[in-house]
C-alpha atoms as a PDB file:
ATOM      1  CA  UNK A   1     -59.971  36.668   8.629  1.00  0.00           C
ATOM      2  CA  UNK A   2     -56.923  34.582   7.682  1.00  0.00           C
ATOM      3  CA  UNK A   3     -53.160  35.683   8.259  1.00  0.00           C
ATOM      4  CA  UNK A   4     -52.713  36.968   4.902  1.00  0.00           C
ATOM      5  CA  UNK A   5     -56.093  38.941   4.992  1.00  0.00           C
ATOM      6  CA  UNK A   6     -55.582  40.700   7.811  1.00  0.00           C
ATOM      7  CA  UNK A   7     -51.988  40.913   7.202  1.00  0.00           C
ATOM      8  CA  UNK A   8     -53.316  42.905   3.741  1.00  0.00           C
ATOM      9  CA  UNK A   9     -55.696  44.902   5.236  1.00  0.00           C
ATOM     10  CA  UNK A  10     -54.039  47.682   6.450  1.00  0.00           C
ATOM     11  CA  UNK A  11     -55.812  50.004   4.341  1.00  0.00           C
ATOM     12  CA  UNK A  12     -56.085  53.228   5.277  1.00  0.00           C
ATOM     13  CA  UNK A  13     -53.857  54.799   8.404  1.00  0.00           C
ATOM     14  CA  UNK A  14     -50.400  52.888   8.046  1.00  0.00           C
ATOM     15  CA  UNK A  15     -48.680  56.559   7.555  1.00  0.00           C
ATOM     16  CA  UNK A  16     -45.247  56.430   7.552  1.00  0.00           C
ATOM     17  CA  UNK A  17     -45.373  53.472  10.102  1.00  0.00           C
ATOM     18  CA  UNK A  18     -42.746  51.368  11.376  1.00  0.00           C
ATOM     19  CA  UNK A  19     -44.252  48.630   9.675  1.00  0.00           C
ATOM     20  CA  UNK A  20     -43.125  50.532   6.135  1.00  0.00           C
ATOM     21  CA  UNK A  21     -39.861  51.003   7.840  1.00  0.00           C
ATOM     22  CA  UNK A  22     -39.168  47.494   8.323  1.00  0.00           C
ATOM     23  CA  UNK A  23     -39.234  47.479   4.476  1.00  0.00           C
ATOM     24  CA  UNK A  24     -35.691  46.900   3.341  1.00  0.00           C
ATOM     25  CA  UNK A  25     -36.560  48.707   0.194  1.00  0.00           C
ATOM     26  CA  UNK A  26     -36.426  51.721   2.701  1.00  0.00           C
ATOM     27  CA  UNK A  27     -33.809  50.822   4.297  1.00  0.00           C
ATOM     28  CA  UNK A  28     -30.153  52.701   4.598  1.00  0.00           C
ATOM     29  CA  UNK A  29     -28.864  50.048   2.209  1.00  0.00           C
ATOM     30  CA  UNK A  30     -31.205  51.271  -0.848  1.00  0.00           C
ATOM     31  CA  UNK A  31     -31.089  55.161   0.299  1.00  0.00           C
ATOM     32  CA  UNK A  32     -35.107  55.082   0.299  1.00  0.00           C
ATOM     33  CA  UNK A  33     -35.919  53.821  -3.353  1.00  0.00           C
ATOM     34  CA  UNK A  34     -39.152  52.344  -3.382  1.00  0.00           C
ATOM     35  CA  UNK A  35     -40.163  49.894  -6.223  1.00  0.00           C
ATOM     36  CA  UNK A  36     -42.533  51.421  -8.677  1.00  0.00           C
ATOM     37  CA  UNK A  37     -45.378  48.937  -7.925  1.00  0.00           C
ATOM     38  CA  UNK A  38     -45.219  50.165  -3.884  1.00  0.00           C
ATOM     39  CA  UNK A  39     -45.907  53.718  -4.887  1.00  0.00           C
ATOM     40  CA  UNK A  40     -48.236  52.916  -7.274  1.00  0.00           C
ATOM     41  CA  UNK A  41     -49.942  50.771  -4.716  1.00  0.00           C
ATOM     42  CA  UNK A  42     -50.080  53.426  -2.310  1.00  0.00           C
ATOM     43  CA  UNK A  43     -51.387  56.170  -4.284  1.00  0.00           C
ATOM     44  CA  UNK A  44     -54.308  53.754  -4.947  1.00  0.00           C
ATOM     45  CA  UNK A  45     -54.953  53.087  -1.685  1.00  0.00           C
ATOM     46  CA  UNK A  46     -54.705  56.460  -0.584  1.00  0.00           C
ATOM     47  CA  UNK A  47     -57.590  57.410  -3.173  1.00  0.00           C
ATOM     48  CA  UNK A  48     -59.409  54.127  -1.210  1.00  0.00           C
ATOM     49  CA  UNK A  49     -58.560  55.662   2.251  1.00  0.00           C
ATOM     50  CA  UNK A  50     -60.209  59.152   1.659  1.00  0.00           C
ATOM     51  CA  UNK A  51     -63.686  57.473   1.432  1.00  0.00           C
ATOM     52  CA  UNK A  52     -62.691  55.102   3.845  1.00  0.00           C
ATOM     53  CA  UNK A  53     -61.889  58.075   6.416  1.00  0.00           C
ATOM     54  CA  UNK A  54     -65.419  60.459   5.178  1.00  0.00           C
ATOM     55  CA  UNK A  55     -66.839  59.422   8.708  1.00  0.00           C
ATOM     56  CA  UNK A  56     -63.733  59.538  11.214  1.00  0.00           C
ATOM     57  CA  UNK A  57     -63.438  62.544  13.627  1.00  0.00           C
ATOM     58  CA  UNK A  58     -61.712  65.742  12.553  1.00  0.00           C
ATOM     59  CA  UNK A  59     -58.730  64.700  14.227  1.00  0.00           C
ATOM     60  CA  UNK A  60     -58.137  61.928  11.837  1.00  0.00           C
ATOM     61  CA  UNK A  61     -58.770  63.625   8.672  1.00  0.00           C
ATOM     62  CA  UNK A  62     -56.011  66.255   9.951  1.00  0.00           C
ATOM     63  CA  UNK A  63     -53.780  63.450  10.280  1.00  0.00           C
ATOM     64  CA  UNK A  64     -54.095  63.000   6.806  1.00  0.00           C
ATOM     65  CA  UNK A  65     -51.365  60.189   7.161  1.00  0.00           C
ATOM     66  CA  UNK A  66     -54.069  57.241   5.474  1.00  0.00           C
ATOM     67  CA  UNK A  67     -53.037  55.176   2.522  1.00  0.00           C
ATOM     68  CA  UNK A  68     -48.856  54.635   2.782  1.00  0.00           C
ATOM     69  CA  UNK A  69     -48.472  51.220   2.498  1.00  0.00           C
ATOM     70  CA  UNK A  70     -45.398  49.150   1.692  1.00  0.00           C
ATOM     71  CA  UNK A  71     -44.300  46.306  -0.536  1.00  0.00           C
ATOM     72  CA  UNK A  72     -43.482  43.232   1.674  1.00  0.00           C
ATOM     73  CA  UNK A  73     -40.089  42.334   2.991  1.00  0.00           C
ATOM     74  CA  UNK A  74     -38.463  39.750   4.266  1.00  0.00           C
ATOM     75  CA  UNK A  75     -37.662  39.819   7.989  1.00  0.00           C
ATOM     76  CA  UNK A  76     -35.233  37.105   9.867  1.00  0.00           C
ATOM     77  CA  UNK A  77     -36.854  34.348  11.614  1.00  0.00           C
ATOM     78  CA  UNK A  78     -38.035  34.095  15.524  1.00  0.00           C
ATOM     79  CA  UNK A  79     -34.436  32.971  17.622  1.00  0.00           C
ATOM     80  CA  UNK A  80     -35.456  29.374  18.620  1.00  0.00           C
ATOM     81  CA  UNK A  81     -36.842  28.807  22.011  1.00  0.00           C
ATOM     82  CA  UNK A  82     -37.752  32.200  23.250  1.00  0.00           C
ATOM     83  CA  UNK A  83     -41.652  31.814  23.675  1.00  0.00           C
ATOM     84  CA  UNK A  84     -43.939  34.272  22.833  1.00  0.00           C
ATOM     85  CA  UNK A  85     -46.358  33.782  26.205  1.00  0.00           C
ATOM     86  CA  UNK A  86     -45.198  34.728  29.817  1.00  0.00           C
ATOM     87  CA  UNK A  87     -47.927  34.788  32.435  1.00  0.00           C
ATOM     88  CA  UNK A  88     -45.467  37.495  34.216  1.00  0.00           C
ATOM     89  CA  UNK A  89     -46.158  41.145  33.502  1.00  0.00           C
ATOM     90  CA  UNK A  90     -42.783  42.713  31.059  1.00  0.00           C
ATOM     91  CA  UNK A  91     -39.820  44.024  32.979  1.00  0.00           C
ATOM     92  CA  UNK A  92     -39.713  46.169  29.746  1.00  0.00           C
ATOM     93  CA  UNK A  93     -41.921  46.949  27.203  1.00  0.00           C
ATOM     94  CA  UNK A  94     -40.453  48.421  23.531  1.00  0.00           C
ATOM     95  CA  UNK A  95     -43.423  50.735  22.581  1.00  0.00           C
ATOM     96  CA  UNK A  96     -42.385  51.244  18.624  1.00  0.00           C
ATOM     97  CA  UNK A  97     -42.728  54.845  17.018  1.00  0.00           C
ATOM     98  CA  UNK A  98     -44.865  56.331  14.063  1.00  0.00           C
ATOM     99  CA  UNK A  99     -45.541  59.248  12.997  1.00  0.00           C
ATOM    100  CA  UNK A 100     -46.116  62.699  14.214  1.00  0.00           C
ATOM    101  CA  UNK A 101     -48.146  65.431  12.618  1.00  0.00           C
ATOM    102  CA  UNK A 102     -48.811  68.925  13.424  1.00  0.00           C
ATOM    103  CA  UNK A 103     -52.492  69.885  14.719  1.00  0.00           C
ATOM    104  CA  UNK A 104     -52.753  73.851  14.582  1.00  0.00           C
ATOM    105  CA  UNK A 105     -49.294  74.024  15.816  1.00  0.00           C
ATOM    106  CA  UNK A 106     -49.350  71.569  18.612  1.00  0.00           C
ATOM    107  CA  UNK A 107     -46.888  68.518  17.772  1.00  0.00           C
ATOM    108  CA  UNK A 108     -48.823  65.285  18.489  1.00  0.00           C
ATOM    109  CA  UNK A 109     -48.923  61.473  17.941  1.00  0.00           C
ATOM    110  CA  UNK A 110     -50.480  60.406  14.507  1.00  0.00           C
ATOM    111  CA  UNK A 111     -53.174  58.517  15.815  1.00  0.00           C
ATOM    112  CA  UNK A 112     -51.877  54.958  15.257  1.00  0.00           C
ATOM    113  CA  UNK A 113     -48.827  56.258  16.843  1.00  0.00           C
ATOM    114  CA  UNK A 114     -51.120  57.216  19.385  1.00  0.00           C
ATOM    115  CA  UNK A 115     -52.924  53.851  20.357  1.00  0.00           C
ATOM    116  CA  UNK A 116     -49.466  52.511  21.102  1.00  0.00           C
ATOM    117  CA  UNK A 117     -48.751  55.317  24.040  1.00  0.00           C
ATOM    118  CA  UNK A 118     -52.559  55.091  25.219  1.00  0.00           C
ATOM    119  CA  UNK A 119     -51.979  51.183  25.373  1.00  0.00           C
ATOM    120  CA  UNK A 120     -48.686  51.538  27.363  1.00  0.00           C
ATOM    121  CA  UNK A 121     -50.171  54.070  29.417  1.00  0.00           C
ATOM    122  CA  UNK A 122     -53.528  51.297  30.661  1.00  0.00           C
ATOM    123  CA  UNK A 123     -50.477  48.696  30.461  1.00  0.00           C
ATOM    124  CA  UNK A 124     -48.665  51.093  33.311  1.00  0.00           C
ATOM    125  CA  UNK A 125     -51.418  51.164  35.581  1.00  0.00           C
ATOM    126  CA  UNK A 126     -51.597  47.536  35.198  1.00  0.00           C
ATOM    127  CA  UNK A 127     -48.078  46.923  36.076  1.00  0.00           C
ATOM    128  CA  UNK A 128     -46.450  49.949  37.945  1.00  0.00           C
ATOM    129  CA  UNK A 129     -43.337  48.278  38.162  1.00  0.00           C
ATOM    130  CA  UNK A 130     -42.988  48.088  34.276  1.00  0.00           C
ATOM    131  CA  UNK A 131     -40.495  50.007  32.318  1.00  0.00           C
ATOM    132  CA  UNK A 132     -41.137  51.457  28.646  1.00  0.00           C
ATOM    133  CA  UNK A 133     -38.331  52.249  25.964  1.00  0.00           C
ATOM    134  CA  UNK A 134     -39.832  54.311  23.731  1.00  0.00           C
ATOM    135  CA  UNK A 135     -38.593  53.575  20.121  1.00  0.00           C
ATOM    136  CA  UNK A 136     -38.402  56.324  17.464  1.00  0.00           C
ATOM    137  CA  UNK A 137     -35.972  59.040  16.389  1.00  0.00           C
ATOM    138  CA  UNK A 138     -35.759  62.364  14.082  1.00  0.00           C
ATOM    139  CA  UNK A 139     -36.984  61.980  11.218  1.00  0.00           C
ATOM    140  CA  UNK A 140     -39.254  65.017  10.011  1.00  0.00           C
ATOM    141  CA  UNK A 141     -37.375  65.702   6.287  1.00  0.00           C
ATOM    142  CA  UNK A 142     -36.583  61.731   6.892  1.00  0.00           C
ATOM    143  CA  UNK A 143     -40.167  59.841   6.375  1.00  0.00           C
ATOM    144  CA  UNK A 144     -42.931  62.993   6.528  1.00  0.00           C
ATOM    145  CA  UNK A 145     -43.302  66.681   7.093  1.00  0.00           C
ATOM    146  CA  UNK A 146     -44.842  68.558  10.135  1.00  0.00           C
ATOM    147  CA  UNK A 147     -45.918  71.653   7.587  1.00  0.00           C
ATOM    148  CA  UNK A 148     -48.577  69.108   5.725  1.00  0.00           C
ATOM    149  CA  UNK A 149     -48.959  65.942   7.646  1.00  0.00           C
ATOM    150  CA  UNK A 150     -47.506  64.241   4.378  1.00  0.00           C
ATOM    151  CA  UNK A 151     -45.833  61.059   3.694  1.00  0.00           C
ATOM    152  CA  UNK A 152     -42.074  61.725   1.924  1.00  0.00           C
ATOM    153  CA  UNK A 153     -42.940  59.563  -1.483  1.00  0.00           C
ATOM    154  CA  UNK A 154     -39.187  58.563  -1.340  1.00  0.00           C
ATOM    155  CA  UNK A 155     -38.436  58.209   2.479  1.00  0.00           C
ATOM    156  CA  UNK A 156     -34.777  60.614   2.576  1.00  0.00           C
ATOM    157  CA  UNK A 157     -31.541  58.467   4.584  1.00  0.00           C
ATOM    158  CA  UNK A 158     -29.066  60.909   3.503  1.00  0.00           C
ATOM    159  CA  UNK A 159     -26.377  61.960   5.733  1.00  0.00           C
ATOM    160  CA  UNK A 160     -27.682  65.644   5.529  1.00  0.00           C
ATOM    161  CA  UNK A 161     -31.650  64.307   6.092  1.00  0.00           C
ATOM    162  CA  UNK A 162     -30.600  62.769   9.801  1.00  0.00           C
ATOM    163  CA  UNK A 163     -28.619  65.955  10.012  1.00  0.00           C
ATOM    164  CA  UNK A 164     -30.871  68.320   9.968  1.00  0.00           C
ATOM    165  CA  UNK A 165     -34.028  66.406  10.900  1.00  0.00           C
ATOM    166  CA  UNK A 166     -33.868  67.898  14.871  1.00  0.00           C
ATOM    167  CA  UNK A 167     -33.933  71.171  13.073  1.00  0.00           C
ATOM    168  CA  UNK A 168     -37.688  70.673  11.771  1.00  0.00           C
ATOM    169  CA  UNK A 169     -39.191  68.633  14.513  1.00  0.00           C
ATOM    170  CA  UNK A 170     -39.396  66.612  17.711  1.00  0.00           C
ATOM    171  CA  UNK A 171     -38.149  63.088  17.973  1.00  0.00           C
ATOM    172  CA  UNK A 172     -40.926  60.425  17.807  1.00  0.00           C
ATOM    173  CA  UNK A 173     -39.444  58.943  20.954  1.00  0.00           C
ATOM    174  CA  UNK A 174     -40.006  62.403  22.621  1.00  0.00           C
ATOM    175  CA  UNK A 175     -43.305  63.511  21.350  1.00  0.00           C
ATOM    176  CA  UNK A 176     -44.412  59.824  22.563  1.00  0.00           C
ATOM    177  CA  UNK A 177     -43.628  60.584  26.315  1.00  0.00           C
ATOM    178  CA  UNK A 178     -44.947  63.889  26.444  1.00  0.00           C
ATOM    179  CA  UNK A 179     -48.069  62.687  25.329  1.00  0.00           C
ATOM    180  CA  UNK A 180     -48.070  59.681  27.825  1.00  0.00           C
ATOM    181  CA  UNK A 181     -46.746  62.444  31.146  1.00  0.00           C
ATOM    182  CA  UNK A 182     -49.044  64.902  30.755  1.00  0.00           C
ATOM    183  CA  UNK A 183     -52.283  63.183  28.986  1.00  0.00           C
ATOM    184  CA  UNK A 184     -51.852  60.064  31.666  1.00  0.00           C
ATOM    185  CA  UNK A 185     -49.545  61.486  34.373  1.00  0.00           C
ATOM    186  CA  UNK A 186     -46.879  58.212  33.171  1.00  0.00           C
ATOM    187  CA  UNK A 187     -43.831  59.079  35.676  1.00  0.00           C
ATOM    188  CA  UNK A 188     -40.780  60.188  33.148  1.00  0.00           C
ATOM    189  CA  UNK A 189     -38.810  57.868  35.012  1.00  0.00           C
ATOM    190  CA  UNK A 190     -40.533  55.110  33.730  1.00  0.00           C
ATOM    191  CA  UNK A 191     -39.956  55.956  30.416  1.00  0.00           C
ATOM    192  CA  UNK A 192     -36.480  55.868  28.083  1.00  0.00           C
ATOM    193  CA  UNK A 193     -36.369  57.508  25.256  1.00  0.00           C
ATOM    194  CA  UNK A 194     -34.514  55.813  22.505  1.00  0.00           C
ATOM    195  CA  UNK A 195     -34.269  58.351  19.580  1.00  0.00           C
ATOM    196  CA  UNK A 196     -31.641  56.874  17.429  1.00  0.00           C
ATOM    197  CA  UNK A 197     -33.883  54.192  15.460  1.00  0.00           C
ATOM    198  CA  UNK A 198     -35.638  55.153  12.080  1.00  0.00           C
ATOM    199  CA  UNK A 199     -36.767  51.339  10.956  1.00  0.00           C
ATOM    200  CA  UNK A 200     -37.964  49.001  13.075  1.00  0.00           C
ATOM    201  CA  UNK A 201     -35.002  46.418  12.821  1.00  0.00           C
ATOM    202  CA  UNK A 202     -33.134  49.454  14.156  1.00  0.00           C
ATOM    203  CA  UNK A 203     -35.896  49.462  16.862  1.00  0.00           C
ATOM    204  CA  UNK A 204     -34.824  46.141  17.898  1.00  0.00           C
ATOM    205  CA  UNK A 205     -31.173  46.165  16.979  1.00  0.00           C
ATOM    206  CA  UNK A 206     -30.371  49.002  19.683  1.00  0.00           C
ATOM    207  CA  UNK A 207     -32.761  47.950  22.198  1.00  0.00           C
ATOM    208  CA  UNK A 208     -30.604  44.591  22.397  1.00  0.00           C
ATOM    209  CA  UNK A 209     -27.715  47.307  22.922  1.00  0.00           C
ATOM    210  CA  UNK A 210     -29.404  49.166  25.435  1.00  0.00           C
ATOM    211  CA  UNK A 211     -30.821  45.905  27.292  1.00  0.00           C
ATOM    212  CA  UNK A 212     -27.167  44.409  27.529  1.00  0.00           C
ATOM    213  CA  UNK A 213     -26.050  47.714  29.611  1.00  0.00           C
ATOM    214  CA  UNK A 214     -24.753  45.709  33.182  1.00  0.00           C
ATOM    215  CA  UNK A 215     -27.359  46.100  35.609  1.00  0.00           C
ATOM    216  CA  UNK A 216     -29.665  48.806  33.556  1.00  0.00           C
ATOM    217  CA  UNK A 217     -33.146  47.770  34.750  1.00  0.00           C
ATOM    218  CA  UNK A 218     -32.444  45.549  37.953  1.00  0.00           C
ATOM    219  CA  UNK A 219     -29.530  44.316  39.024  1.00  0.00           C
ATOM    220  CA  UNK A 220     -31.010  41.058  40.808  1.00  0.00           C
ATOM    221  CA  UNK A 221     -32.699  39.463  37.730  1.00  0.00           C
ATOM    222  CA  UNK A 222     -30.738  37.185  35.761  1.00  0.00           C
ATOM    223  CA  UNK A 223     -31.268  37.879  31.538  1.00  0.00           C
ATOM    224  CA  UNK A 224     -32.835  34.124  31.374  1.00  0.00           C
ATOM    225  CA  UNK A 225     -35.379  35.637  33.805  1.00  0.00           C
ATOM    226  CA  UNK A 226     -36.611  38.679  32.088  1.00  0.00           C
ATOM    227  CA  UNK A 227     -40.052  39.063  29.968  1.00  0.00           C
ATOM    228  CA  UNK A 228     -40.387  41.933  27.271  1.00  0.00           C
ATOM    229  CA  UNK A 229     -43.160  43.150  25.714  1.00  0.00           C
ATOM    230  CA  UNK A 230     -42.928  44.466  22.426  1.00  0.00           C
ATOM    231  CA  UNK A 231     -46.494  47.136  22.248  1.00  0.00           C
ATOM    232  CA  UNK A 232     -47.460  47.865  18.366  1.00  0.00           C
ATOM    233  CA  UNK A 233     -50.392  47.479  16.794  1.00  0.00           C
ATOM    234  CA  UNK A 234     -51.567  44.009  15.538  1.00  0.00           C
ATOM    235  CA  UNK A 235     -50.746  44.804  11.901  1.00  0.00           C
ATOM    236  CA  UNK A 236     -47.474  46.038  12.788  1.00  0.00           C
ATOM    237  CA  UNK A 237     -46.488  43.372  15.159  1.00  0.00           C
ATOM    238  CA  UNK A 238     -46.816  40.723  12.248  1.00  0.00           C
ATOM    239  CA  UNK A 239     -43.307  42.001  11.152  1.00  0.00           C
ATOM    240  CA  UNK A 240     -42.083  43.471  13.997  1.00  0.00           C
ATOM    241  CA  UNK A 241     -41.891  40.422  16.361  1.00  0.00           C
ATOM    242  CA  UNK A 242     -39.666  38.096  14.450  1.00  0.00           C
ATOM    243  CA  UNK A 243     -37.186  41.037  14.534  1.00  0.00           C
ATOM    244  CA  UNK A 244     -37.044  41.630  18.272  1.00  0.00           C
ATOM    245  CA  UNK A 245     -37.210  37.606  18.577  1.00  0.00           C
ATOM    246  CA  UNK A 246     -33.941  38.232  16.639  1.00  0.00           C
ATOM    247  CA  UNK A 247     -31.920  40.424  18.249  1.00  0.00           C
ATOM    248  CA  UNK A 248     -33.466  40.800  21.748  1.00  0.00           C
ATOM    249  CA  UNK A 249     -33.541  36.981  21.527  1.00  0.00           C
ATOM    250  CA  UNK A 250     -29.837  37.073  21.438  1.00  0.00           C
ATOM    251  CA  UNK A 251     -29.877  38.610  25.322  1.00  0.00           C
ATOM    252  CA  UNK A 252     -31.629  34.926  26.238  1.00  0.00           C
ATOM    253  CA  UNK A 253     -34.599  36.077  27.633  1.00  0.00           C
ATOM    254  CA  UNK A 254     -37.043  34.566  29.533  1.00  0.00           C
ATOM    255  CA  UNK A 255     -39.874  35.197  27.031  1.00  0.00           C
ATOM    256  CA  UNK A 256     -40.087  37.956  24.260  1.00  0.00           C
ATOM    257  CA  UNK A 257     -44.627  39.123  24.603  1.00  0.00           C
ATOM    258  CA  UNK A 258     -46.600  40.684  21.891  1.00  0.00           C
ATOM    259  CA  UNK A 259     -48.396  43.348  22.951  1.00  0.00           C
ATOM    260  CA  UNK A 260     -51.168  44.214  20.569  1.00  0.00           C
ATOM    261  CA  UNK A 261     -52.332  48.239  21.220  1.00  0.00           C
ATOM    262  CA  UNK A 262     -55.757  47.567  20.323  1.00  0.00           C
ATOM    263  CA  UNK A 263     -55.841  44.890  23.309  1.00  0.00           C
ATOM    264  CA  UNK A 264     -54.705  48.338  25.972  1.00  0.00           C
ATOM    265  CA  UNK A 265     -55.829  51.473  24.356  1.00  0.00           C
ATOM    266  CA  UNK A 266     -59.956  51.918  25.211  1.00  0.00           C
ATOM    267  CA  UNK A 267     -58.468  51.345  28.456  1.00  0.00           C
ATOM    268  CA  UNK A 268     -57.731  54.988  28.814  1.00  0.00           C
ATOM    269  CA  UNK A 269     -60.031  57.579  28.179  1.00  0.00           C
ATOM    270  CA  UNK A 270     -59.340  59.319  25.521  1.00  0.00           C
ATOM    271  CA  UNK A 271     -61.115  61.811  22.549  1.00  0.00           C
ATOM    272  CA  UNK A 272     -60.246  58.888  20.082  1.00  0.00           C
ATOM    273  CA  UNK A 273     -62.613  57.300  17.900  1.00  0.00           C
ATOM    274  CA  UNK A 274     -61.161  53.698  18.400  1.00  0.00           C
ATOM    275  CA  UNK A 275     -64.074  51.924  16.386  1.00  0.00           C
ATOM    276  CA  UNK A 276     -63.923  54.273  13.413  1.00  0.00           C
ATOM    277  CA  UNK A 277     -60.450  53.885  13.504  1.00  0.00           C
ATOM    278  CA  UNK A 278     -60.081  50.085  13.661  1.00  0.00           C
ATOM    279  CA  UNK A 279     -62.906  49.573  10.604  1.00  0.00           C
ATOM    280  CA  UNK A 280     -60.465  51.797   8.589  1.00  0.00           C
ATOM    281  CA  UNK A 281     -57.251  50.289   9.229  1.00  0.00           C
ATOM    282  CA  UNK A 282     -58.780  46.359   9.042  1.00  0.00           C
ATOM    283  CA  UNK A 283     -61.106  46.022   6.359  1.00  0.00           C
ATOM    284  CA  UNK A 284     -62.747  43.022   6.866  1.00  0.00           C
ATOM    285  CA  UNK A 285     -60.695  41.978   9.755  1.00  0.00           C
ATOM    286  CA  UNK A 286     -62.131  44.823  11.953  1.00  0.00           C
ATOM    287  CA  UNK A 287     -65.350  43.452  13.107  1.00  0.00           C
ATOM    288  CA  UNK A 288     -63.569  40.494  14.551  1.00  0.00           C
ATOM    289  CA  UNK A 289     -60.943  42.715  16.400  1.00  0.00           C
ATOM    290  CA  UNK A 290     -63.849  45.061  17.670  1.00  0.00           C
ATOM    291  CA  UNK A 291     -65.477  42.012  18.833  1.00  0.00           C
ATOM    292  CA  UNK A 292     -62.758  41.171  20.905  1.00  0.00           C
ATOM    293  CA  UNK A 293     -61.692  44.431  22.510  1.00  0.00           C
ATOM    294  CA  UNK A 294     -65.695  44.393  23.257  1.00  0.00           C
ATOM    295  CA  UNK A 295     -64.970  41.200  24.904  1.00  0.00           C
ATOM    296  CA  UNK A 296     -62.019  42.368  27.148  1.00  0.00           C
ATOM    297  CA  UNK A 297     -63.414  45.408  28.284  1.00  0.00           C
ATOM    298  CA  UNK A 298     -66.476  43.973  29.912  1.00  0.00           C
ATOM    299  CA  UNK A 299     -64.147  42.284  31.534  1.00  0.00           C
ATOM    300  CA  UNK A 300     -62.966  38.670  29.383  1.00  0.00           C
ATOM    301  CA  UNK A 301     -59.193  39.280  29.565  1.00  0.00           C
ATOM    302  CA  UNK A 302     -59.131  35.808  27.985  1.00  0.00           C
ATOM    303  CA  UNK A 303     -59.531  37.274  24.978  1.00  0.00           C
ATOM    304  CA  UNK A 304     -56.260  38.949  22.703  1.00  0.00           C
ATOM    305  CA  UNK A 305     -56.356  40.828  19.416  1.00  0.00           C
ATOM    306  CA  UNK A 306     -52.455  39.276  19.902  1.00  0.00           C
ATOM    307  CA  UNK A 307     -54.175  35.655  18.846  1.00  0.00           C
ATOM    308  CA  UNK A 308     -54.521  36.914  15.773  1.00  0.00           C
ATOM    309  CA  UNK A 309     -51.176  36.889  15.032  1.00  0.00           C
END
């Protein structure tokens, strides 16, 4: 259960995840060329995934979003002296996107996309006060399709792509907070929708724009003073975090939190297989993650999935 283990065992329900996105070889700058090696290495693990999945709920299999995984890229290091522990509860928390999928017509969270809005929603009741940006724009005909559930082999960043993408489907950022209003009653006006973003560096680069906004959350606390979360799952987080430490970092915060989804999410009752899902995204990893969400909900908060970081 080392860094690089866990890091690598992903497996089977990545989708077309923000933690692909992050992947500068899907980035604007390449126009979605991945290397040869990445889609070779996803079309094995899909074929690993299927067998993976034989035992998950019907909802999963419909999801049918196992097996995407990316090549590794390089993401910019944490800003100096913003810590990653707060013992205050986030002003804001960035919940990052994933994908949607169509279940017999009804537009829904894929299910990792899921545990993120469960986990905000038990993070909500927590902390009443807290306020979520939800991160994730357009992009049906972008990374996937609603009329399969399938991952784009070549995610599409042309012009006429982001064009026409609000044509074929909700925004992640939308289907996110209807999900978290009507499944968990999460007041709207807790929630922001940020729909521009299609990587996660995007994710973080205009939530540093929105956050410098004069006076946009509360006018009597100072930027040094704030705490923000940033809510994705543990595997994504790895990647994620260094980016918001980046460019949130830049707004001088007061801390910048991990929030791991898997630490929130049984929190809430929901129809979702959590333990099924866990031993197919982690591998080997998963026991030890199970074991601690075991922990926390009989009642050891002590214990983080985030410490495996």
């Amino acid at each position: 259960n080392n860094p690089k283990e866990l890091a690598m065992s992903k497996a089977a329900l990545l989708g077309a995840d923000d933690a692909d996105w992050s992947n500068e070889d899907y980035g604007l700058r390449r126009a979605g060329r991945a290397p040869t090696r990445c889609m070779l290495a996803s079309l094995a693990i899909s074929l690993l995934a299927v067998v993976a999945l034989a035992g998950v709920v019907a909802y999963l299999v419909v999801e049918r979003s196992s097996g995407h995984t990316s090549c590794p890229a390089p993401t910019p290091a944490p800003s100096p002296n913003i810590p990653n522990v707060s013992s205050d509860p986030a002003v804001v928390v960035f919940v990052l996107g994933g994908q949607i999928i169509n279940v017999s017509g009804a537009i829904v969270p894929a299910i990792h996309t899921a545990s993120r809005c469960c986990a905000a929603a038990a993070y909500s009741r927590e902390h009443p006060a807290t306020r979520f940006i939800l991160d994730g724009g357009f992009n049906v005909g972008v990374r996937y399709t609603l009329t399969d559930n399938t991952i784009l082999p070549r995610a599409n960043f042309s012009f006429a792509a982001f064009a026409l993408a609000s044509t074929l489907g909700p925004s992640e950022a939308g289907t996110m907070r209807a999900f978290m209003t009507e499944q968990y009653s999460v007041p709207m006006s807790a929630l922001l929708l940020e729909e521009t973003s299609a990587t996660t560096q995007e994710n973080s680069e205009v939530g540093a724009v929105i956050m410098s906004r004069t006076n946009f959350i509360i006018p009597a606390i100072a930027p040094s003073d704030m705490t923000y979360g940033v809510l994705s799952n543990l595997y994504h987080l790895r990647s994620a975090l260094p980016l918001f430490q980046t460019y949130i970092g830049k707004l001088q915060p007061k801390a910048i939190v991990p929030l791991c989804a898997e630490d929130y999410m049984m929190f809430v009752p929901s129809a979702y297989n959590w333990t099924a899902w866990v031993q197919a995204t982690y591998g080997s990893a998963a026991q030890q993650i199970l074991d601690i969400m075991a922990r926390r909900q009989q009642g050891d908060l002590s214990m983080s999935v985030c410490s495996l970081l």
